[in-house]
N, C-alpha and C. Protein backbone atom coordinates (compact mmCIF):
# COMPACT_ATOMS: atom_id res chain seq x y z
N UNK A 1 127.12 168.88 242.68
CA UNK A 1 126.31 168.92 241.49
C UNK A 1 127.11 169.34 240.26
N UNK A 2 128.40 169.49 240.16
CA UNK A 2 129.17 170.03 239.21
C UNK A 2 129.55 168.66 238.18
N UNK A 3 129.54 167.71 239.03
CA UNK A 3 129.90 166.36 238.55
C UNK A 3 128.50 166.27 237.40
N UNK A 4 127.46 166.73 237.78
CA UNK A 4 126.36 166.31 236.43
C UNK A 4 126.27 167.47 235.14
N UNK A 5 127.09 168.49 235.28
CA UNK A 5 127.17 169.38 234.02
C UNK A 5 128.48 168.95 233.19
N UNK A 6 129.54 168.47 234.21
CA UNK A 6 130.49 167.77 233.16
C UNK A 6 130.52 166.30 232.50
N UNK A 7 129.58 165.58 233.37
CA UNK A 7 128.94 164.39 232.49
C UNK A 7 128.31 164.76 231.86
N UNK A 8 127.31 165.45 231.47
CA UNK A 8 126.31 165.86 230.67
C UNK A 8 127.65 166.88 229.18
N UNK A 9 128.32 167.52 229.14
CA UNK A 9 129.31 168.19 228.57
C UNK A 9 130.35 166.98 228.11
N UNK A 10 130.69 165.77 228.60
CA UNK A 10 131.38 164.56 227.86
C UNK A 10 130.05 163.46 227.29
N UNK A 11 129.22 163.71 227.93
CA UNK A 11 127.81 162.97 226.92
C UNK A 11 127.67 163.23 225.13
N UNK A 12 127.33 165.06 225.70
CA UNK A 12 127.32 165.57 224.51
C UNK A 12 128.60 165.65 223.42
N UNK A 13 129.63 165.84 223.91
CA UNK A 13 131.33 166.03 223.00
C UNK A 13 131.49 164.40 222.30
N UNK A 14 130.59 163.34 223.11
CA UNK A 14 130.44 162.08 222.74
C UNK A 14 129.69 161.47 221.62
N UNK A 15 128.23 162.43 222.19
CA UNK A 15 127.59 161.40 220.85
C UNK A 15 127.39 162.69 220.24
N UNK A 16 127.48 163.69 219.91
CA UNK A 16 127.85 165.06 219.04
C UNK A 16 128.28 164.08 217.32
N UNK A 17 129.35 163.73 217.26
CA UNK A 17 130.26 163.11 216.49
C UNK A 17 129.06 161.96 215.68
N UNK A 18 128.59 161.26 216.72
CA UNK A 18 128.05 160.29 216.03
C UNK A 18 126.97 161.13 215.40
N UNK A 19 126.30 162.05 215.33
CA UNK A 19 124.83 162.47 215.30
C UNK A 19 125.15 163.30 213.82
N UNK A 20 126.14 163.68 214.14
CA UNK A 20 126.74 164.29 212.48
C UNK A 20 126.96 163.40 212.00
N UNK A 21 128.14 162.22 212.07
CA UNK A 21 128.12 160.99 210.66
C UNK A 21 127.17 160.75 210.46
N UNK A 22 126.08 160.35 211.71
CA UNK A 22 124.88 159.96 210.68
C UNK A 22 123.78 160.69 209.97
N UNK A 23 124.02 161.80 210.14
CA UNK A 23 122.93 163.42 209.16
C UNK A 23 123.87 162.89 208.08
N UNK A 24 124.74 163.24 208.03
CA UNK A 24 126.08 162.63 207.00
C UNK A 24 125.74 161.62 205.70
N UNK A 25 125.58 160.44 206.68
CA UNK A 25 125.17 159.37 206.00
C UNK A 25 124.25 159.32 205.62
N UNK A 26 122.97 160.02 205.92
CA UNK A 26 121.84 160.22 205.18
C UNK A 26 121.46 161.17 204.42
N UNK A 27 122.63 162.25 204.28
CA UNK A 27 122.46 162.91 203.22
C UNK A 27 122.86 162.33 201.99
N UNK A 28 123.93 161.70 201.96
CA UNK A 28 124.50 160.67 200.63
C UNK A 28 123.72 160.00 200.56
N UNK A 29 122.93 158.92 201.22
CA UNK A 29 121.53 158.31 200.88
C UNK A 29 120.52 159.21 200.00
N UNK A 30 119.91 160.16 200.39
CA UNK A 30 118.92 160.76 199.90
C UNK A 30 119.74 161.41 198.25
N UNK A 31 120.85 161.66 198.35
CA UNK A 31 121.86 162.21 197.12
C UNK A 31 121.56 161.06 196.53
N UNK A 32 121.83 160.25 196.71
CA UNK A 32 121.99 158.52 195.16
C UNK A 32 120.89 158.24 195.37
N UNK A 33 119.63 158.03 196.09
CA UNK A 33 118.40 157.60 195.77
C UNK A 33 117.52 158.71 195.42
N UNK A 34 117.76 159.60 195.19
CA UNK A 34 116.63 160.56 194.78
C UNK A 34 116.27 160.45 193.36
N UNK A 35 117.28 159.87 192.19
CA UNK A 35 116.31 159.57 190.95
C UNK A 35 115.23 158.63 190.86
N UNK A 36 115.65 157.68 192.01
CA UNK A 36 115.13 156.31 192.12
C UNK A 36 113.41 156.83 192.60
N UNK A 37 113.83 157.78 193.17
CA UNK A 37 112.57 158.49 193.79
C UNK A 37 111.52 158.94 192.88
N UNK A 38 112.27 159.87 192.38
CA UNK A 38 111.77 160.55 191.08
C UNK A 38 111.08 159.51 189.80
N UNK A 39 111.59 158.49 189.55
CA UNK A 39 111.47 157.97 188.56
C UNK A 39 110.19 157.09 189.25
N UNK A 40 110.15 156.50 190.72
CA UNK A 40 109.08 156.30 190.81
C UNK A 40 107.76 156.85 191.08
N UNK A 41 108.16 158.01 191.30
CA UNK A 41 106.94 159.54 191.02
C UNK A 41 106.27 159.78 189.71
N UNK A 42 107.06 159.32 189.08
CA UNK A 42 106.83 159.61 187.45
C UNK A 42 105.79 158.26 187.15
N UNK A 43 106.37 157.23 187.46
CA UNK A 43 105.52 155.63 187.24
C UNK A 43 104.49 155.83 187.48
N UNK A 44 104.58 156.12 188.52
CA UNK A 44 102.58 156.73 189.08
C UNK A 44 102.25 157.67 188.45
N UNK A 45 102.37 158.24 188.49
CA UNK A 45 101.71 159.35 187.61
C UNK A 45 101.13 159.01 186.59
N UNK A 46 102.25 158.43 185.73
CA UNK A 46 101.95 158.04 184.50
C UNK A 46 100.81 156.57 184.50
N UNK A 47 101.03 155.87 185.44
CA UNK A 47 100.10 154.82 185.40
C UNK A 47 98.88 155.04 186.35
N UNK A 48 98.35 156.24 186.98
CA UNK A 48 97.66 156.59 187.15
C UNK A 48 96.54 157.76 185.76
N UNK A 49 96.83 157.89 185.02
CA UNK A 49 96.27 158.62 183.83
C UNK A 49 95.17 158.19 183.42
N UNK A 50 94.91 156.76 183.00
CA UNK A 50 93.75 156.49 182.46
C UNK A 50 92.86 156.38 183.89
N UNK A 51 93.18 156.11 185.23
CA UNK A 51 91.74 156.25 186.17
C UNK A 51 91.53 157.91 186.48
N UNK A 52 92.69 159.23 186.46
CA UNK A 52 91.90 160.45 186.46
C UNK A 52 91.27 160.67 185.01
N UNK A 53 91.56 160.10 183.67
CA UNK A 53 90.70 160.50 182.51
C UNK A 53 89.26 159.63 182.57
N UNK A 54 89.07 158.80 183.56
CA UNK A 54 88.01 157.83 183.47
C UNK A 54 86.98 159.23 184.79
N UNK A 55 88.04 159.18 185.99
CA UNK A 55 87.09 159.89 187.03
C UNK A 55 86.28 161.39 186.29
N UNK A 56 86.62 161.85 185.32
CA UNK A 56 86.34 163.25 184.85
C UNK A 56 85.11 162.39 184.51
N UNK A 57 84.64 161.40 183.59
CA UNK A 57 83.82 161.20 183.04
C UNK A 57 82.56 160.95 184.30
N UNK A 58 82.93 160.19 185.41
CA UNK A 58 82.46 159.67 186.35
C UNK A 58 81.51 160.76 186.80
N UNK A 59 82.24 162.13 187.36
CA UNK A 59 81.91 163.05 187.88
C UNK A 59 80.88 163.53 186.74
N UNK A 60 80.95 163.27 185.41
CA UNK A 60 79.60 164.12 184.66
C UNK A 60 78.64 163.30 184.49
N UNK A 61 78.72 161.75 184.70
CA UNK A 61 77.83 160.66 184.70
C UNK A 61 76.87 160.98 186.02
N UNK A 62 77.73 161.15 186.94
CA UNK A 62 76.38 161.06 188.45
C UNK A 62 76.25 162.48 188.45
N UNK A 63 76.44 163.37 188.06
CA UNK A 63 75.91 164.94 188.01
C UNK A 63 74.66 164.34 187.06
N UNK A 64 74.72 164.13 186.32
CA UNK A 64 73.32 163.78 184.76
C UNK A 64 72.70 162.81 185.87
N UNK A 65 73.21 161.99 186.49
CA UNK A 65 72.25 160.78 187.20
C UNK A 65 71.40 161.34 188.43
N UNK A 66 72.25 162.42 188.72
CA UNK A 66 71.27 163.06 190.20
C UNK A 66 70.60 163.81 189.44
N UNK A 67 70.52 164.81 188.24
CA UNK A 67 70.21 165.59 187.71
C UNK A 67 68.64 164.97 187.48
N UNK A 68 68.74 164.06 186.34
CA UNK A 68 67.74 163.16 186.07
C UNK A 68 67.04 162.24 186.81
N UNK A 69 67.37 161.98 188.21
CA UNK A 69 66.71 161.22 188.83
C UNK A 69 65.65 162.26 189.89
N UNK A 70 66.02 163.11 189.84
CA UNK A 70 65.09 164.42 190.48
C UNK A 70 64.12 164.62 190.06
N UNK A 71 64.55 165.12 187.94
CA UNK A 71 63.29 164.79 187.64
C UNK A 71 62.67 163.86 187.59
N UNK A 72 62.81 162.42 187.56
CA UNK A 72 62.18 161.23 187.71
C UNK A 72 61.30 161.33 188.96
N UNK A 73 62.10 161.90 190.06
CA UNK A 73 61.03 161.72 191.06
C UNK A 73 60.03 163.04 191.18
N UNK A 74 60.28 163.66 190.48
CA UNK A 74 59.01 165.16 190.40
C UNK A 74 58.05 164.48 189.59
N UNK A 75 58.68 163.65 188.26
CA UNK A 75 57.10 163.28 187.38
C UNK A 75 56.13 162.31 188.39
N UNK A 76 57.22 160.86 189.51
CA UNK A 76 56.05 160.52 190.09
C UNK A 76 55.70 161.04 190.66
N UNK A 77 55.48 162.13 191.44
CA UNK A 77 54.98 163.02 192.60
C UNK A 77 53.79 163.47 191.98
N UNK A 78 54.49 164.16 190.49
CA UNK A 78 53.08 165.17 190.21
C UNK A 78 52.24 163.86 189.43
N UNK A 79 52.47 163.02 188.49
CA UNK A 79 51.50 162.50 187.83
C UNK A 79 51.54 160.82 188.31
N UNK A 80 52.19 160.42 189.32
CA UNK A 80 51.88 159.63 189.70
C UNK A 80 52.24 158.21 189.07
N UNK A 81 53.10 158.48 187.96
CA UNK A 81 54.10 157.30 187.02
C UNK A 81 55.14 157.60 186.89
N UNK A 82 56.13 156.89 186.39
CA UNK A 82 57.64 157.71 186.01
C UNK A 82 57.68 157.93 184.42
């Protein structure tokens, strides 16, 4: 059984090497694409603006619409018209 701790010990001394170039290589990736990142973080954002300045309005439209439709349905209840 000694034969499977020193295969397992030239496995690892083996692909060890590769497993670092490639953390390696993807740290220089994430280094040169991260403005690319950024800048498309920003796009959205920015072209998302007019639907959160629209949703604020949204949210006070159906607050007034449930608001008012409550009372709508209390006047038919009590008097029997709207």
């Amino acid at each position: 059984m000694e034969w499977l701790s020193i295969a397992g010990a030239i496995a690892f001394y083996t692909i060890y090497p590769v497993l670092l170039l490639g953390r390696l290589l993807l740290y220089i990736l994430d280094w040169i694409l991260s403005p690319f990142v950024y800048a498309g973080y920003v796009t959205k954002q920015v072209a998302l603006v007019p639907y959160r300045f629209l949703a604020e309005f949204e949210v006070c439209s159906s607050l007034t619409f449930h608001v008012s439709s409550g009372t709508d349905q209390y006047q038919i209840r009590l008097f029997g018209t709207s």
